[in-house]
N, C-alpha and C. Protein backbone atom coordinates (compact mmCIF):
# COMPACT_ATOMS: atom_id res chain seq x y z
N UNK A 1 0.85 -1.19 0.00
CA UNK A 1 0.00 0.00 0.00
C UNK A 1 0.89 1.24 0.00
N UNK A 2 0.55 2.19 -0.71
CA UNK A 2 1.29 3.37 -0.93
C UNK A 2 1.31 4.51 0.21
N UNK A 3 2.51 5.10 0.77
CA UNK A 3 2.36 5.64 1.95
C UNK A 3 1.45 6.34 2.06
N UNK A 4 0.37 7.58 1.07
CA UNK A 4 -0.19 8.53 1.36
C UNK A 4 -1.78 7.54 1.25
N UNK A 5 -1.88 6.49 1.00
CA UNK A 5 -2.85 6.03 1.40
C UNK A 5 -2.64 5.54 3.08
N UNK A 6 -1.95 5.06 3.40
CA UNK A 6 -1.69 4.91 4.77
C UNK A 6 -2.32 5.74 5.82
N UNK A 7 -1.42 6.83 5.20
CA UNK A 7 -1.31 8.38 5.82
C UNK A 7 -3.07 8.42 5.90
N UNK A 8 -3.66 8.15 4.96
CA UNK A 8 -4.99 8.59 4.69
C UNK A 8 -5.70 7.95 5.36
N UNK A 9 -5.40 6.93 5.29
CA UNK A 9 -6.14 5.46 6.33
C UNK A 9 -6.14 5.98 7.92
N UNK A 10 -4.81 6.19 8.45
CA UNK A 10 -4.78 6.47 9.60
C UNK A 10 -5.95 7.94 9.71
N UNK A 11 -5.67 9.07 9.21
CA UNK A 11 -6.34 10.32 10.04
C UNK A 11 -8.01 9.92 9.95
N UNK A 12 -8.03 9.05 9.13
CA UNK A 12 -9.66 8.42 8.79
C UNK A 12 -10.16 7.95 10.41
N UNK A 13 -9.19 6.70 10.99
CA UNK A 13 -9.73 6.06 11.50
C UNK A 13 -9.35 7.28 12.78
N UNK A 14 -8.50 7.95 12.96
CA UNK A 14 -8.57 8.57 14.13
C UNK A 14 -9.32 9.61 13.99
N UNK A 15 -9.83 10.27 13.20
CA UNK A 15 -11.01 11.25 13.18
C UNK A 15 -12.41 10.43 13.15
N UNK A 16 -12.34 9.86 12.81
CA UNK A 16 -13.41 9.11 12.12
C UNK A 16 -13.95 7.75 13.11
N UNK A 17 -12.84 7.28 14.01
CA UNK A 17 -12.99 5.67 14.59
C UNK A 17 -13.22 4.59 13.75
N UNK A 18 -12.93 4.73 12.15
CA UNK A 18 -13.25 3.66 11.44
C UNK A 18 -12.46 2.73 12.10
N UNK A 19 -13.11 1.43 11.26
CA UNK A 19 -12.30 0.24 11.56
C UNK A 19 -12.14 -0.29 10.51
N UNK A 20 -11.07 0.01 9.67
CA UNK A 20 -10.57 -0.81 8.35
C UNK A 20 -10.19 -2.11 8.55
N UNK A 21 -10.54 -2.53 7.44
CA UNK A 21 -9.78 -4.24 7.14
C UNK A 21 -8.57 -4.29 6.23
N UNK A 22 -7.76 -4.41 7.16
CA UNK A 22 -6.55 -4.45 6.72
C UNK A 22 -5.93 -4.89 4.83
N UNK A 23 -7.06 -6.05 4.88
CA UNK A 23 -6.85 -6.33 3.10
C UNK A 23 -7.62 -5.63 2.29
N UNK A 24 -7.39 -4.02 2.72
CA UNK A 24 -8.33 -3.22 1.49
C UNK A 24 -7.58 -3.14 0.37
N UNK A 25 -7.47 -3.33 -0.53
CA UNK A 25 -7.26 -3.42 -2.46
C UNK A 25 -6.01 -2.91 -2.16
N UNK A 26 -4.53 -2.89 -2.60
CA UNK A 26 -3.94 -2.56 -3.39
C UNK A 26 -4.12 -1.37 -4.80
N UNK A 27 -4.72 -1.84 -5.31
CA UNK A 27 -4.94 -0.95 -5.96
C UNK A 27 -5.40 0.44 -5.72
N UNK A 28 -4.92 1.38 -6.32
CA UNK A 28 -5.28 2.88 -6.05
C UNK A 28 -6.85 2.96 -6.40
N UNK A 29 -7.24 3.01 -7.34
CA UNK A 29 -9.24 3.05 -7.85
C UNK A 29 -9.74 2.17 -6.60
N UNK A 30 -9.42 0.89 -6.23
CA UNK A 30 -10.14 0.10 -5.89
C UNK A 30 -10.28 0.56 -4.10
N UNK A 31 -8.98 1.25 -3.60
CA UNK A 31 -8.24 1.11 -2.50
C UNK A 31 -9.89 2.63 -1.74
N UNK A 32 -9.53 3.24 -2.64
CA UNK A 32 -10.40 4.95 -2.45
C UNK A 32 -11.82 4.29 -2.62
N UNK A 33 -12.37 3.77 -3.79
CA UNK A 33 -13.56 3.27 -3.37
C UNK A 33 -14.24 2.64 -2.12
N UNK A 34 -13.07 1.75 -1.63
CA UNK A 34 -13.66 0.87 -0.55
C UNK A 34 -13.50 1.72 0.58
N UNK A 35 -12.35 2.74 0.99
CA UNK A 35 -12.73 3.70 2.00
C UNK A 35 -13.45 4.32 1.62
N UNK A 36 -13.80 5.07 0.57
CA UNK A 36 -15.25 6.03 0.74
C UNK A 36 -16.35 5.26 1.52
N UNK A 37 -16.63 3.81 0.68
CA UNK A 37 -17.74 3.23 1.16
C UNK A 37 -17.80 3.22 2.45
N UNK A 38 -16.75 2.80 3.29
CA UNK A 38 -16.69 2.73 4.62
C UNK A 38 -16.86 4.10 5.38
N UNK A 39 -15.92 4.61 4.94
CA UNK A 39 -16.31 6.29 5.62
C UNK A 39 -17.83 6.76 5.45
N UNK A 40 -18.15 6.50 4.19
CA UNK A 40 -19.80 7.13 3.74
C UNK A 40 -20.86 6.56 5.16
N UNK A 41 -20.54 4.96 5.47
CA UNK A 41 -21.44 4.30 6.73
C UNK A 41 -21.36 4.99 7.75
N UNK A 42 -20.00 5.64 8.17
CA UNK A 42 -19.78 6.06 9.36
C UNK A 42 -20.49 7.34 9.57
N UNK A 43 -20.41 8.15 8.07
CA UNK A 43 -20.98 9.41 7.97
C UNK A 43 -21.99 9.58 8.13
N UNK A 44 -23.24 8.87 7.94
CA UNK A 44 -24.41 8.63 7.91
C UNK A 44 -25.12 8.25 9.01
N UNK A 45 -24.35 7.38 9.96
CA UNK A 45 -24.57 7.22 11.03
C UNK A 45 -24.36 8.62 11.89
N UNK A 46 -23.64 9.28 11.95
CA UNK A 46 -22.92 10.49 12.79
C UNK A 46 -24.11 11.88 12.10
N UNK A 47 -24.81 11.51 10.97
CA UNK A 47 -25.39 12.43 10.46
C UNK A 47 -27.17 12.42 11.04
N UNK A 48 -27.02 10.61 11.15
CA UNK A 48 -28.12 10.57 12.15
C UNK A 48 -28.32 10.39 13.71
N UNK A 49 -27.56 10.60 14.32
CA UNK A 49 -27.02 10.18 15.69
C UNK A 49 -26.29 11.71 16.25
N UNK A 50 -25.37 12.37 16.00
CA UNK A 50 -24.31 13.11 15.92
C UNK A 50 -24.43 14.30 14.96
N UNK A 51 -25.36 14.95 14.36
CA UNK A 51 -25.06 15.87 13.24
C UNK A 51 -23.50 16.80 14.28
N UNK A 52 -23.74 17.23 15.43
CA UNK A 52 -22.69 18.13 15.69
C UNK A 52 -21.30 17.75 15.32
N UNK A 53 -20.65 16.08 16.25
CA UNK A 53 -19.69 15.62 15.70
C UNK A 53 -19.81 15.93 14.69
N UNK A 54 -19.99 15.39 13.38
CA UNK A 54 -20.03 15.64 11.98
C UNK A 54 -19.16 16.82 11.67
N UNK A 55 -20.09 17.68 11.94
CA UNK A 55 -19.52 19.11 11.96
C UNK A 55 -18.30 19.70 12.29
N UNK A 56 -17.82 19.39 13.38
CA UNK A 56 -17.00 19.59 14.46
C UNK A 56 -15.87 18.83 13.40
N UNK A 57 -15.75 17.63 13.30
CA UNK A 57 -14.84 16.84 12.45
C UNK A 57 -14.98 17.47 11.02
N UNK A 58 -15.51 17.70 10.25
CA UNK A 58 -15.51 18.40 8.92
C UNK A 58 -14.77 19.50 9.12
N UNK A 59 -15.06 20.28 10.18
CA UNK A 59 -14.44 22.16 10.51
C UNK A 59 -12.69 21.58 10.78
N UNK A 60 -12.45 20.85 12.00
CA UNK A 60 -11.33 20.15 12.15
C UNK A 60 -10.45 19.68 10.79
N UNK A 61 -10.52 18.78 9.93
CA UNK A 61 -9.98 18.32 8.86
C UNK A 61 -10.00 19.32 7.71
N UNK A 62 -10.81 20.43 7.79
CA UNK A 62 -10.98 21.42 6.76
C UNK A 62 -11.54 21.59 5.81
N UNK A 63 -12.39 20.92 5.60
CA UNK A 63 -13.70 20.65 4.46
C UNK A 63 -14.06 22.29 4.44
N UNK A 64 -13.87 22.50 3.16
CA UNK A 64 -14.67 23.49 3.09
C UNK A 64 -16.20 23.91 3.55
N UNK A 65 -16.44 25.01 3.86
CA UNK A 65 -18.24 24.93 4.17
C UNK A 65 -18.97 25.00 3.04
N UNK A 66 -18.37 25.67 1.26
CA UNK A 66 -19.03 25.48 0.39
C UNK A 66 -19.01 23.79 0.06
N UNK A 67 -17.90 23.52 0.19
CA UNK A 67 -18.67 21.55 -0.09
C UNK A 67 -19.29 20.85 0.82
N UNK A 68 -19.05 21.44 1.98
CA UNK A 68 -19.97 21.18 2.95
C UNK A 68 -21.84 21.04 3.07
N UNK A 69 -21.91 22.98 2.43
CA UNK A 69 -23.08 23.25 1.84
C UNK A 69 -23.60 22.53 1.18
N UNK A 70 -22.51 22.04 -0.27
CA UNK A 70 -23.03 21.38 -1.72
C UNK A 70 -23.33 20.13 -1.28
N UNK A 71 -23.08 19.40 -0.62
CA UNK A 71 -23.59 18.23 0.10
C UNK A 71 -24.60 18.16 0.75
N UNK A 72 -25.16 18.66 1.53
CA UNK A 72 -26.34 19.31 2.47
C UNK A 72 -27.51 19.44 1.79
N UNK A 73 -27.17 20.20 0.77
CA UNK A 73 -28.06 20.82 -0.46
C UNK A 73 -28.23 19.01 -1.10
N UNK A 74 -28.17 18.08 -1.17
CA UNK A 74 -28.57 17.01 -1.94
C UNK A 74 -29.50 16.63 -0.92
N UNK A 75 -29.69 16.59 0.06
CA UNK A 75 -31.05 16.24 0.37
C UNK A 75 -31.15 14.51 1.20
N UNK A 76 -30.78 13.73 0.30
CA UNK A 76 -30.49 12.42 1.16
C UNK A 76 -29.56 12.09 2.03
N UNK A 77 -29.60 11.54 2.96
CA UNK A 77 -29.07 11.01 3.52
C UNK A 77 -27.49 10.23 3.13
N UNK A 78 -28.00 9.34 2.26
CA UNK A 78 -27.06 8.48 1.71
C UNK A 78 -26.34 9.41 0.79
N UNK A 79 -26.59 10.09 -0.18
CA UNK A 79 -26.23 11.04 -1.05
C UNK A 79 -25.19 11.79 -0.32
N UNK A 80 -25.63 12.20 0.80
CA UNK A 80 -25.01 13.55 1.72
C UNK A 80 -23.63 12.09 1.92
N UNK A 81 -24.27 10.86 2.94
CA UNK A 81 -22.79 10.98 3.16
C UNK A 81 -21.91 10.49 2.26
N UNK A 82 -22.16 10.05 1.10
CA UNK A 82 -20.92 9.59 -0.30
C UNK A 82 -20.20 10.95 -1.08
N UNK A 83 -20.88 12.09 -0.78
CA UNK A 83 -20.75 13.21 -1.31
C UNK A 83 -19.30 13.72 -0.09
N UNK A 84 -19.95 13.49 0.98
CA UNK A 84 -18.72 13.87 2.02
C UNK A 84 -17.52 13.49 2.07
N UNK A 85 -18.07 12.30 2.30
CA UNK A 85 -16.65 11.20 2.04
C UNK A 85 -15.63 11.12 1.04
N UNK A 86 -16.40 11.36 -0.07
CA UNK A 86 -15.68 12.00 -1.40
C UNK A 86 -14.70 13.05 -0.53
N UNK A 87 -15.29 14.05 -0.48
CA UNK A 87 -14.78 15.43 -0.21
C UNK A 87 -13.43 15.73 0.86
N UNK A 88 -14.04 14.87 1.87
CA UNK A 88 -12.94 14.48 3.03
C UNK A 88 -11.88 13.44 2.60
N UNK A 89 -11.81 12.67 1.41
CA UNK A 89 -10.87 11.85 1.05
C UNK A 89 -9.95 12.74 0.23
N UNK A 90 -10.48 13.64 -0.54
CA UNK A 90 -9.93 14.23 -1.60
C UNK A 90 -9.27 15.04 -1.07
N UNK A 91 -9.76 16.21 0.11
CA UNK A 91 -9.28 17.25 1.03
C UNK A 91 -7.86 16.70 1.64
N UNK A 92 -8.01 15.40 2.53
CA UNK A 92 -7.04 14.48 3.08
C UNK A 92 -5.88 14.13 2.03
N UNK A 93 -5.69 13.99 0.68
CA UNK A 93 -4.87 13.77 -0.16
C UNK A 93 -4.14 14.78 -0.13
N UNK A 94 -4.94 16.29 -0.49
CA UNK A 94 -4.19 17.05 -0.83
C UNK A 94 -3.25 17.68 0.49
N UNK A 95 -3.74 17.86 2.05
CA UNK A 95 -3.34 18.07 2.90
C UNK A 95 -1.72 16.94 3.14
N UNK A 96 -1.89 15.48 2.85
CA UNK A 96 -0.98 14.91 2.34
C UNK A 96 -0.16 14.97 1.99
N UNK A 97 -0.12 15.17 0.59
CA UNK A 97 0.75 15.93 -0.35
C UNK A 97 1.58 17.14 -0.15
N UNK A 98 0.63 18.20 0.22
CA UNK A 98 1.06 19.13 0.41
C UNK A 98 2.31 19.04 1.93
N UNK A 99 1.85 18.15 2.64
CA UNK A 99 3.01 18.63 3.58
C UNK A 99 4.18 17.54 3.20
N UNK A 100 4.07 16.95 2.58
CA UNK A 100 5.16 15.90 2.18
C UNK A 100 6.04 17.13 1.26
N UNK A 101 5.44 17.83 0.39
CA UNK A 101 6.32 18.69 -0.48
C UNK A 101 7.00 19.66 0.68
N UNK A 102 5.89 20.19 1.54
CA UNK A 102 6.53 21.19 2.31
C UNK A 102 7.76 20.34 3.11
N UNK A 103 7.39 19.59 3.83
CA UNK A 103 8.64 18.92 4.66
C UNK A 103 9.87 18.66 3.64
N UNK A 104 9.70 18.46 2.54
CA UNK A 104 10.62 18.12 1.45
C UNK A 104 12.21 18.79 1.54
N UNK A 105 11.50 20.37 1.18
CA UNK A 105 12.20 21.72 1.02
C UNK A 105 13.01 21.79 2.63
């Protein structure tokens, strides 16, 4: 598994409390699908149980509030949380990245 998926895996489960299975895909497409899916359950749950957590963890990790919004604005449940999860995976990459370049220099 490639370190910045790692990297990604971990702030998941410690923001998040997921509980990954260790044999998630290898593969990059396959690897992001199966955490979204998992993150999306967790989201949904916390969206019905927790809206504040939610929040609190989105503001924390840095989700924007316009994708925040644009998510909200879909209306379902399930929608809202695959839309998030997206958002918080993608956010998490680039935060990633970005400090790997910064530490680089």
């Amino acid at each position: 598994m490639d370190s910045n998926h790692k990297d990604l895996e971990q702030v998941l489960v410690r923001n998040f409390g997921l509980k990954t299975n260790e044999f998630l895909p290898d593969d990059e497409s396959l690897f992001l699908n199966e955490l979204q899916k998992v993150l999306a359950v967790k989201i949904e749950t916390l969206i019905n149980r927790d809206l504040d957590k939610l929040l609190q963890i989105l503001y924390r990790i840095d989700v924007s509030q316009n994708d925040t919004d644009q998510a909200f604005n879909l209306g379902e449940v399930k929608k809202i949380s695959h839309c998030l999860a997206e958002r918080i995976i993608v956010r998490q990459l680039q935060k990633i990245e970005y400090s790997r370049k910064f530490y680089k220099k």
